[in-house]
Protein backbone atom coordinates (compact mmCIF):
# COMPACT_ATOMS: atom_id res chain seq x y z
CA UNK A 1 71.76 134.56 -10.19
CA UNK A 2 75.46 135.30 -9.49
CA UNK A 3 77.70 134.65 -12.26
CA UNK A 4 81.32 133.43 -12.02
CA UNK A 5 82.95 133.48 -15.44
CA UNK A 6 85.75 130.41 -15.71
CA UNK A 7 87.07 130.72 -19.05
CA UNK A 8 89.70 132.45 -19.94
CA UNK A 9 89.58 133.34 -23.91
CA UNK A 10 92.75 133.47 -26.16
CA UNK A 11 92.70 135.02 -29.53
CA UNK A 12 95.78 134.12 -32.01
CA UNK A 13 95.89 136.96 -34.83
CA UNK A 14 98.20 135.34 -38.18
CA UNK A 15 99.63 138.38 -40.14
CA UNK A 16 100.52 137.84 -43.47
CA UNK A 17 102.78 140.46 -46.07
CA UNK A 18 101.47 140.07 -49.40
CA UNK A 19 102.99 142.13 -51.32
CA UNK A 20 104.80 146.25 -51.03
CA UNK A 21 102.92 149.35 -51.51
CA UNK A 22 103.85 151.67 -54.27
CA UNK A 23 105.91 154.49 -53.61
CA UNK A 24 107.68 157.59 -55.43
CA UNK A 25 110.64 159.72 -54.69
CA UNK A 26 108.43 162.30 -52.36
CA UNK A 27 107.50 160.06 -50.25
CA UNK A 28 108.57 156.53 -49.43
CA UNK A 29 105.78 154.19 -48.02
CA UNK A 30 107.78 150.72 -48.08
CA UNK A 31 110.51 150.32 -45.48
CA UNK A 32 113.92 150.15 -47.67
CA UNK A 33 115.64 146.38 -46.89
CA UNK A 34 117.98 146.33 -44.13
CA UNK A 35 121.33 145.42 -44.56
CA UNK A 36 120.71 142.13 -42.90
CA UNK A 37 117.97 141.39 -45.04
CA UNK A 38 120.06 142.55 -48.13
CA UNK A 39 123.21 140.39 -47.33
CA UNK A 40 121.18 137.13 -46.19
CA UNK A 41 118.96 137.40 -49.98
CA UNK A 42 122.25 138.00 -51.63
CA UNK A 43 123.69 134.45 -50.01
CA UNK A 44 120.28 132.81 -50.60
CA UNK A 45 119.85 133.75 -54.46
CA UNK A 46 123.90 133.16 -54.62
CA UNK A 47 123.39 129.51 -53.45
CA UNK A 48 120.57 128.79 -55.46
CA UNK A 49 122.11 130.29 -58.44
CA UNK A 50 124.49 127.67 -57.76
CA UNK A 51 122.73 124.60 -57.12
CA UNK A 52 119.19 125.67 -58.84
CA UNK A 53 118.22 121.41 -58.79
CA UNK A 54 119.05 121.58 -55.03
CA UNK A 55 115.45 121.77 -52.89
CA UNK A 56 117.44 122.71 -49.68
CA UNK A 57 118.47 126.00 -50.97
CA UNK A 58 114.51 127.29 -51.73
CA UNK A 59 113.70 126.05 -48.26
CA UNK A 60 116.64 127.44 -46.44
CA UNK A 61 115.31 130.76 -48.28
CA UNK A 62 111.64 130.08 -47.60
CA UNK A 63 112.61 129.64 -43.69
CA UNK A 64 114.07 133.07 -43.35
CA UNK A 65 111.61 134.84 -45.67
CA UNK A 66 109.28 133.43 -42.94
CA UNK A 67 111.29 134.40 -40.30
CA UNK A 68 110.70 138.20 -41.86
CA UNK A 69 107.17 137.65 -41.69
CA UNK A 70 107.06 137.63 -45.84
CA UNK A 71 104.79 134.62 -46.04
CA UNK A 72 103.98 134.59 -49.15
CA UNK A 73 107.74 134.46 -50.02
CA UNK A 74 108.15 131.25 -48.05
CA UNK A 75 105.31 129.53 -49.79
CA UNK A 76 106.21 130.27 -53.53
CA UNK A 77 109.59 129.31 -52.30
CA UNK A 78 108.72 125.79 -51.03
CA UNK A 79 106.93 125.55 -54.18
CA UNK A 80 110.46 126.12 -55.85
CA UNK A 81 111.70 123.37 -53.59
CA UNK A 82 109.54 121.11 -54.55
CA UNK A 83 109.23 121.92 -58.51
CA UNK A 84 112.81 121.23 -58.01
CA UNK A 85 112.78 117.67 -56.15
CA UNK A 86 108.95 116.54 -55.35
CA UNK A 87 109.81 114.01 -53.35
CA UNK A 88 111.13 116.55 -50.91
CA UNK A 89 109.43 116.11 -47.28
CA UNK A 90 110.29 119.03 -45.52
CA UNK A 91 108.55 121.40 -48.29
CA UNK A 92 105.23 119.69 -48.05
CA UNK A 93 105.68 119.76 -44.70
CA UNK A 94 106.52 123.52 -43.80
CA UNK A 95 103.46 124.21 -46.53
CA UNK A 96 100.78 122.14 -44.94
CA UNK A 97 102.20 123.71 -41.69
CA UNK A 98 101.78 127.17 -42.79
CA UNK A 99 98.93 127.22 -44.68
CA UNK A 100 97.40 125.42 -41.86
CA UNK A 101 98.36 128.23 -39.40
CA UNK A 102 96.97 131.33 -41.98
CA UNK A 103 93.85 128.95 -42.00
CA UNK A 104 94.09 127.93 -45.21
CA UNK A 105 92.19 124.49 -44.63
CA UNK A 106 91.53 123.24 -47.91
CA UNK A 107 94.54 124.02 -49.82
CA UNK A 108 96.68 122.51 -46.64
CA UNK A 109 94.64 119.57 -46.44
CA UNK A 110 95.75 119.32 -50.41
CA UNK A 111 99.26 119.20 -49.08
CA UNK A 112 98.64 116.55 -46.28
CA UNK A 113 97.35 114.47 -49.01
CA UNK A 114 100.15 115.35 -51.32
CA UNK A 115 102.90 114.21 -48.49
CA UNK A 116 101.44 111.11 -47.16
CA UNK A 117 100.90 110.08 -50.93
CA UNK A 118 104.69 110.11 -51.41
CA UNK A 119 105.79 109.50 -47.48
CA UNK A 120 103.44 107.01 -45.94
CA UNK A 121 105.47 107.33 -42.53
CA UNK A 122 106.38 111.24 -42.21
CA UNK A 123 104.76 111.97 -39.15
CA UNK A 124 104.44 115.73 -39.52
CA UNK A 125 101.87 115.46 -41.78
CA UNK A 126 100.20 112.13 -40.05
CA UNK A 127 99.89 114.05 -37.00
CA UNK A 128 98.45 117.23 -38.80
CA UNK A 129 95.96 115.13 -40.42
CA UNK A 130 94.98 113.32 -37.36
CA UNK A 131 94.46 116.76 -36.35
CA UNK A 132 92.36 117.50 -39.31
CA UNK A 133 90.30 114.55 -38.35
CA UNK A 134 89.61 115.42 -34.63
CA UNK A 135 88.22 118.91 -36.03
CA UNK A 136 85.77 117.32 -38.06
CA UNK A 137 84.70 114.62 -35.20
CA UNK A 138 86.11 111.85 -37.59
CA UNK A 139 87.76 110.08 -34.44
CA UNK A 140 87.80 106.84 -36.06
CA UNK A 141 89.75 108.03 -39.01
CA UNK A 142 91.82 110.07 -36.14
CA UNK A 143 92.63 107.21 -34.51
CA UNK A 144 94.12 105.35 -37.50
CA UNK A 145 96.81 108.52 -38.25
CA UNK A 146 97.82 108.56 -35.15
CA UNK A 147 98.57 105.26 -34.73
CA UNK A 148 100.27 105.07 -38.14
CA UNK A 149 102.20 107.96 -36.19
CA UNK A 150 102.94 106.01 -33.44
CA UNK A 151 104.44 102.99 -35.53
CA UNK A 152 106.86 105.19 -36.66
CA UNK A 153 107.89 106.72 -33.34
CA UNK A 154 106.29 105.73 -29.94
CA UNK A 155 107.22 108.34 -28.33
CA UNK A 156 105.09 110.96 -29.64
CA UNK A 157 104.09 112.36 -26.38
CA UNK A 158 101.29 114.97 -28.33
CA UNK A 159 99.78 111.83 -30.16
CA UNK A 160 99.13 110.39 -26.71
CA UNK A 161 97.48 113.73 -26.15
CA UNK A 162 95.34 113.96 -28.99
CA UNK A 163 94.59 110.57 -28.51
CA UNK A 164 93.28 111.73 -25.02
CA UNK A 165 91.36 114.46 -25.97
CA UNK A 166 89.39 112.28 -28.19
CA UNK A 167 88.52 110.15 -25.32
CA UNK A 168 87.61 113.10 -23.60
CA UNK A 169 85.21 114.23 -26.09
CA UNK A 170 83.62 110.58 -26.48
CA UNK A 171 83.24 110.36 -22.76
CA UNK A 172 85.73 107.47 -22.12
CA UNK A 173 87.45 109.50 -18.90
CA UNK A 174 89.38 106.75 -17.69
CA UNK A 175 90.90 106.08 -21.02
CA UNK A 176 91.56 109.94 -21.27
CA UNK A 177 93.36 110.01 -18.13
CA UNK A 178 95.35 107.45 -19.12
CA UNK A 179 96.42 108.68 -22.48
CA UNK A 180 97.50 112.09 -21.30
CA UNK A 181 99.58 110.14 -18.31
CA UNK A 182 101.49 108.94 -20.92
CA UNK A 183 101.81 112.10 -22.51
CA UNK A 184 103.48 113.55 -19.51
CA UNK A 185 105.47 110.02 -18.56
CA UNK A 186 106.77 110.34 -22.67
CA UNK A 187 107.90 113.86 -21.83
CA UNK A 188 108.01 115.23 -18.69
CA UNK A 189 107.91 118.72 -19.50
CA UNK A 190 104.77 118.79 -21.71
CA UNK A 191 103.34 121.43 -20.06
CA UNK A 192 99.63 121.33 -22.49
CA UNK A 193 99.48 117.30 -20.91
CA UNK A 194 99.56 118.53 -17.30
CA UNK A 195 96.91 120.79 -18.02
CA UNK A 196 95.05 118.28 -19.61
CA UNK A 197 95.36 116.51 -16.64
CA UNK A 198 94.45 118.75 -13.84
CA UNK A 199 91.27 120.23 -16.42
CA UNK A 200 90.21 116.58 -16.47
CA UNK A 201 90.40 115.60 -12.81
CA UNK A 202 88.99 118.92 -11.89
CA UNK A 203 86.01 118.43 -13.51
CA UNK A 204 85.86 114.84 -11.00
CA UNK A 205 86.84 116.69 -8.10
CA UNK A 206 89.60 114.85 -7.82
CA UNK A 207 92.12 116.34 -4.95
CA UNK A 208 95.13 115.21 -8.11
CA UNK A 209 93.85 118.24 -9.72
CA UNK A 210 96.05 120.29 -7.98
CA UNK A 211 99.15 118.15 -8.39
CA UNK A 212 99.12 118.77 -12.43
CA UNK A 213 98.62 122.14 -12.17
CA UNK A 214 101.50 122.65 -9.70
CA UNK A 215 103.45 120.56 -12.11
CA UNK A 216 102.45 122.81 -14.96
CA UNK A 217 103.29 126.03 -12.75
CA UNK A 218 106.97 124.67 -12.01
CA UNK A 219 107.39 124.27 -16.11
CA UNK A 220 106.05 128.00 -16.50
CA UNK A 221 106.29 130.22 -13.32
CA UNK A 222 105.10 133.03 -15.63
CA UNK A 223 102.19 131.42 -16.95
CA UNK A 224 98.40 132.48 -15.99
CA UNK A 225 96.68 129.29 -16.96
CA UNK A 226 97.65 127.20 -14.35
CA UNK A 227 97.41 129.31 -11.71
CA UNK A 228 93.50 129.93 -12.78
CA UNK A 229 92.95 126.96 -13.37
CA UNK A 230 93.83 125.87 -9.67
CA UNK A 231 92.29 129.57 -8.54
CA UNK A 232 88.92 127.76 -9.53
CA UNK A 233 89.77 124.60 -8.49
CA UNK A 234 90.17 125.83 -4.76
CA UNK A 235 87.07 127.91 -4.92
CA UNK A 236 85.00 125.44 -6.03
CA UNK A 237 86.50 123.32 -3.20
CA UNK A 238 85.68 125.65 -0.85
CA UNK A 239 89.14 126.70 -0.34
CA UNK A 240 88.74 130.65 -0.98
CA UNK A 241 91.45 132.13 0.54
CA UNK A 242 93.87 129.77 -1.30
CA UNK A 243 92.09 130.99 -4.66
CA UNK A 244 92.25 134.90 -3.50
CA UNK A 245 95.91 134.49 -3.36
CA UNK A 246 96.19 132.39 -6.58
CA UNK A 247 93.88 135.72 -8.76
CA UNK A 248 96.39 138.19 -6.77
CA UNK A 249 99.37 136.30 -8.04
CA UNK A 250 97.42 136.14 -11.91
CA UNK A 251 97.42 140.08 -11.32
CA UNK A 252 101.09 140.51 -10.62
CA UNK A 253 101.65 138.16 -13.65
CA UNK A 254 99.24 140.50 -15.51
CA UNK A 255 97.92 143.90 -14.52
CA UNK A 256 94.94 143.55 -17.00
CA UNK A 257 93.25 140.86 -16.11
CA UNK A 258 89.83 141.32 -15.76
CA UNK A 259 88.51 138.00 -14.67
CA UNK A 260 90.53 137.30 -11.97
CA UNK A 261 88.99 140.54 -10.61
CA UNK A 262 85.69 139.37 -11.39
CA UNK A 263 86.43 136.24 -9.74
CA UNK A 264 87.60 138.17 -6.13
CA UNK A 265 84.48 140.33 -6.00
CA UNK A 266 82.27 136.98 -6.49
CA UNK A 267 84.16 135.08 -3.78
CA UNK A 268 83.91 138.25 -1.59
CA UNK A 269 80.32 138.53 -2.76
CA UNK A 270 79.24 135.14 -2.83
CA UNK A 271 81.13 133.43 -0.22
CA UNK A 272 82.49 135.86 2.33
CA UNK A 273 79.34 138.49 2.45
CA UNK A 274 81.89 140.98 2.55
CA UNK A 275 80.20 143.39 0.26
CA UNK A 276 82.28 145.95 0.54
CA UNK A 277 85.44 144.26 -0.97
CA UNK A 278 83.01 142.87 -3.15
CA UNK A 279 81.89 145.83 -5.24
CA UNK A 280 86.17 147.32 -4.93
CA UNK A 281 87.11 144.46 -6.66
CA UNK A 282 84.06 144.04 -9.62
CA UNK A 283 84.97 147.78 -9.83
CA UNK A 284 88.48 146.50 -10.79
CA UNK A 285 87.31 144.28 -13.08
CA UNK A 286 85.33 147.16 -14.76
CA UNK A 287 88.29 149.42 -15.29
CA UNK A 288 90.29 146.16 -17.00
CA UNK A 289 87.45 145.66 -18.97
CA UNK A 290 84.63 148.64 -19.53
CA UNK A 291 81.67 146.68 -20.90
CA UNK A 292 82.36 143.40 -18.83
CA UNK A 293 78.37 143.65 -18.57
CA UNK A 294 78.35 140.58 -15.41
CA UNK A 295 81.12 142.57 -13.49
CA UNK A 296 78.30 145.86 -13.45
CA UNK A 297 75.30 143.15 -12.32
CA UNK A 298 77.15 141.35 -9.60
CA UNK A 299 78.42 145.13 -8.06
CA UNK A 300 75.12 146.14 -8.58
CA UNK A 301 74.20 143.16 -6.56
CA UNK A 302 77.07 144.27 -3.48
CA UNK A 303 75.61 147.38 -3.65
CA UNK A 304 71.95 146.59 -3.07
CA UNK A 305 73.03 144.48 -0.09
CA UNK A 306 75.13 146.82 1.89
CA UNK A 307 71.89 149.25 1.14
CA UNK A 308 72.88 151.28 -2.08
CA UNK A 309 69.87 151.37 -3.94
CA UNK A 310 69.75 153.85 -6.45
CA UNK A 311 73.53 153.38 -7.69
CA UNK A 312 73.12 149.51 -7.52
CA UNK A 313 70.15 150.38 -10.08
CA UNK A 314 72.55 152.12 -12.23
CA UNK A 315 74.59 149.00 -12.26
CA UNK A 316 71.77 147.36 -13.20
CA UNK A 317 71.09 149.74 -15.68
CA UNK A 318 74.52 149.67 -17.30
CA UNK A 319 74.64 145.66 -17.50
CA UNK A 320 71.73 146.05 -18.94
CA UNK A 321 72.48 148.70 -22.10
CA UNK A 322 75.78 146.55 -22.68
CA UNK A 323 73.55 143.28 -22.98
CA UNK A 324 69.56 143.84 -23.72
CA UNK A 325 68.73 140.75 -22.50
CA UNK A 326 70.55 140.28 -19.34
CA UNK A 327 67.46 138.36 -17.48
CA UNK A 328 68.91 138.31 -14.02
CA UNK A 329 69.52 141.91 -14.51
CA UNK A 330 66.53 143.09 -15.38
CA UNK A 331 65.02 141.16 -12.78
CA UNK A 332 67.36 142.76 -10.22
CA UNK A 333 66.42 145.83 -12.01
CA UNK A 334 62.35 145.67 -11.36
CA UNK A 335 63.64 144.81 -7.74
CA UNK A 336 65.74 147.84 -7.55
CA UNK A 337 62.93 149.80 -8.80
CA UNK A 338 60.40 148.71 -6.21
CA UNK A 339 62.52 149.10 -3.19
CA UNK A 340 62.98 152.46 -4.42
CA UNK A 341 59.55 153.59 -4.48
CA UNK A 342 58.59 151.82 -0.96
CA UNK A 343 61.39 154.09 0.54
């Protein structure tokens, strides 16, 4: 069966300096300090010198040892801030915030608690316990943080979202909808709620599909997502010329993008029987991405139908080293092999 892959994967790596690397006087491994970095730790350790009971001074230092990427710094020094003043929000904030980021789920969900402990209403931390909450599929418990959130400020345009995605998740559509309408309405240029939207009406066929995603393009020309997500939109609409332009225009955007490739070969394959352009443009997708293992089966598969036997059996052949059990390869395979010896 021909395969059309939709998703488009992201990958977020968090680097984190923990500490320098020994060095001697042959041969220096650690980069010396700038004379940026030298002046702005001078001012920092000069202020706090100076007001050593004043919180603000360890996080003004903790948000530009983060800026540096020394993230370990910024946490011992919100630690400062807050052995200095505990009842000072922005520390367990940024914490919770960054430990959250590195992953650190248990010891930020120790600051969360810590927080809303000492600031009920600080809606940092509500919302990034909500978002705790919607991770573990405690929606219920979800719900209550972000309306606590919501008290504080109603126009929290990514509680309405989260609040939508629940709904998604539970099934209730209509109440979905609604909640990420008034995610955009809140703020009109919340480009993750237009998404939302068009994802969500997509999946309903709905022709208002298109009219999020275009809003989401005209917030980020440069972005890919949109215009993919309304690539498969038209093709699934039957629109396939609309979505061949949309994957070209993903390609100018970015050169390496192997799916929207994929995705012309299997509308030229699928669609368009033109087999030719077909097998070019899973060919394309191949050179982006060298062990895309359904990119070698469907060119295997434009190759068998404009005749090509024996190299559509090495496609089948390749698909099939990359990924052992590739079923509708291997049946293509046995095919290949049998019109091979009949000829």
């Amino acid at each position: 069966m021909i395969q059309c892959n939709r998703d488009i994967l992201a990958a977020i790596t968090i680097a984190c300096c923990l500490g320098l690397i020994g060095c001697d006087e042959t041969e220096q491994t650690t980069p010396l300090p700038t004379e940026r970095e030298l002046s702005a730790s001078d001012s920092f350790d000069a202020s706090i010198r100076n007001n050593p009971q004043d919180p603000a001074v360890y996080a003004a230092r903790a948000e530009f040892k983060l800026s540096e990427g020394d993230t370990a710094g910024a946490l011992e020094d919100w630690s400062l801030a807050l052995r200095a003043d505990s009842n000072y929000a922005p520390a367990w904030e940024m914490q919770a915030e960054v430990l959250y980021q590195l992953r650190q789920f248990e010891p930020c969900l120790e600051k969360l608690e810590g927080c809303l402990q000492r600031f009920p209403d600080d809606v940092a931390c509500l919302m990034r316990r909500a978002e705790f909450a919607i991770h573990l599929n405690q929606f219920e418990e979800a719900f209550d943080w972000l309306n606590s959130a919501l008290r504080v400020d109603d126009q929290l345009h990514e509680a309405y979202w989260m609040k939508g995605r629940i709904y998604e998740t539970t099934g209730a559509l209509e109440k979905a909808q609604s909640s990420y309408q008034t995610a955009v309405e809140v703020n009109p240029d919340f480009f993750d709620g237009f998404i939302a939207l068009g994802i969500l009406l997509a999946s309903q066929q709905n022709p208002l599909a298109e009219e999020y995603y275009q809003s989401a393009m005209e917030l980020r020309p440069q972005a890919v997502e949109p215009l993919y997500n309304l690539a498969i939109f038209l093709q699934d609409s039957n629109r396939h010329r609309e979505a061949l332009n949309l994957y070209e225009r993903i390609l100018i955007l970015d050169s390496q993008n192997a799916t929207a490739s994929f995705n012309q070969g299997y509308i030229h394959l699928e669609y368009l029987q033109s087999y030719d352009s077909a097998a070019y443009w899973f060919s394309e997708a191949i050179e982006r991405l060298p062990y895309y293992h359904q990119a070698f089966y469907n060119r295997g598969l434009a190759r068998e139908s404009m005749g090509q036997v024996q190299i559509a059996l090495e496609d089948y052949t390749e698909a099939l080293r990359l990924k052992p059990d590739y079923t509708a390869a291997a049946k293509a395979k046995g095919r290949a092999l049998k019109s091979n010896k009949g000829s």
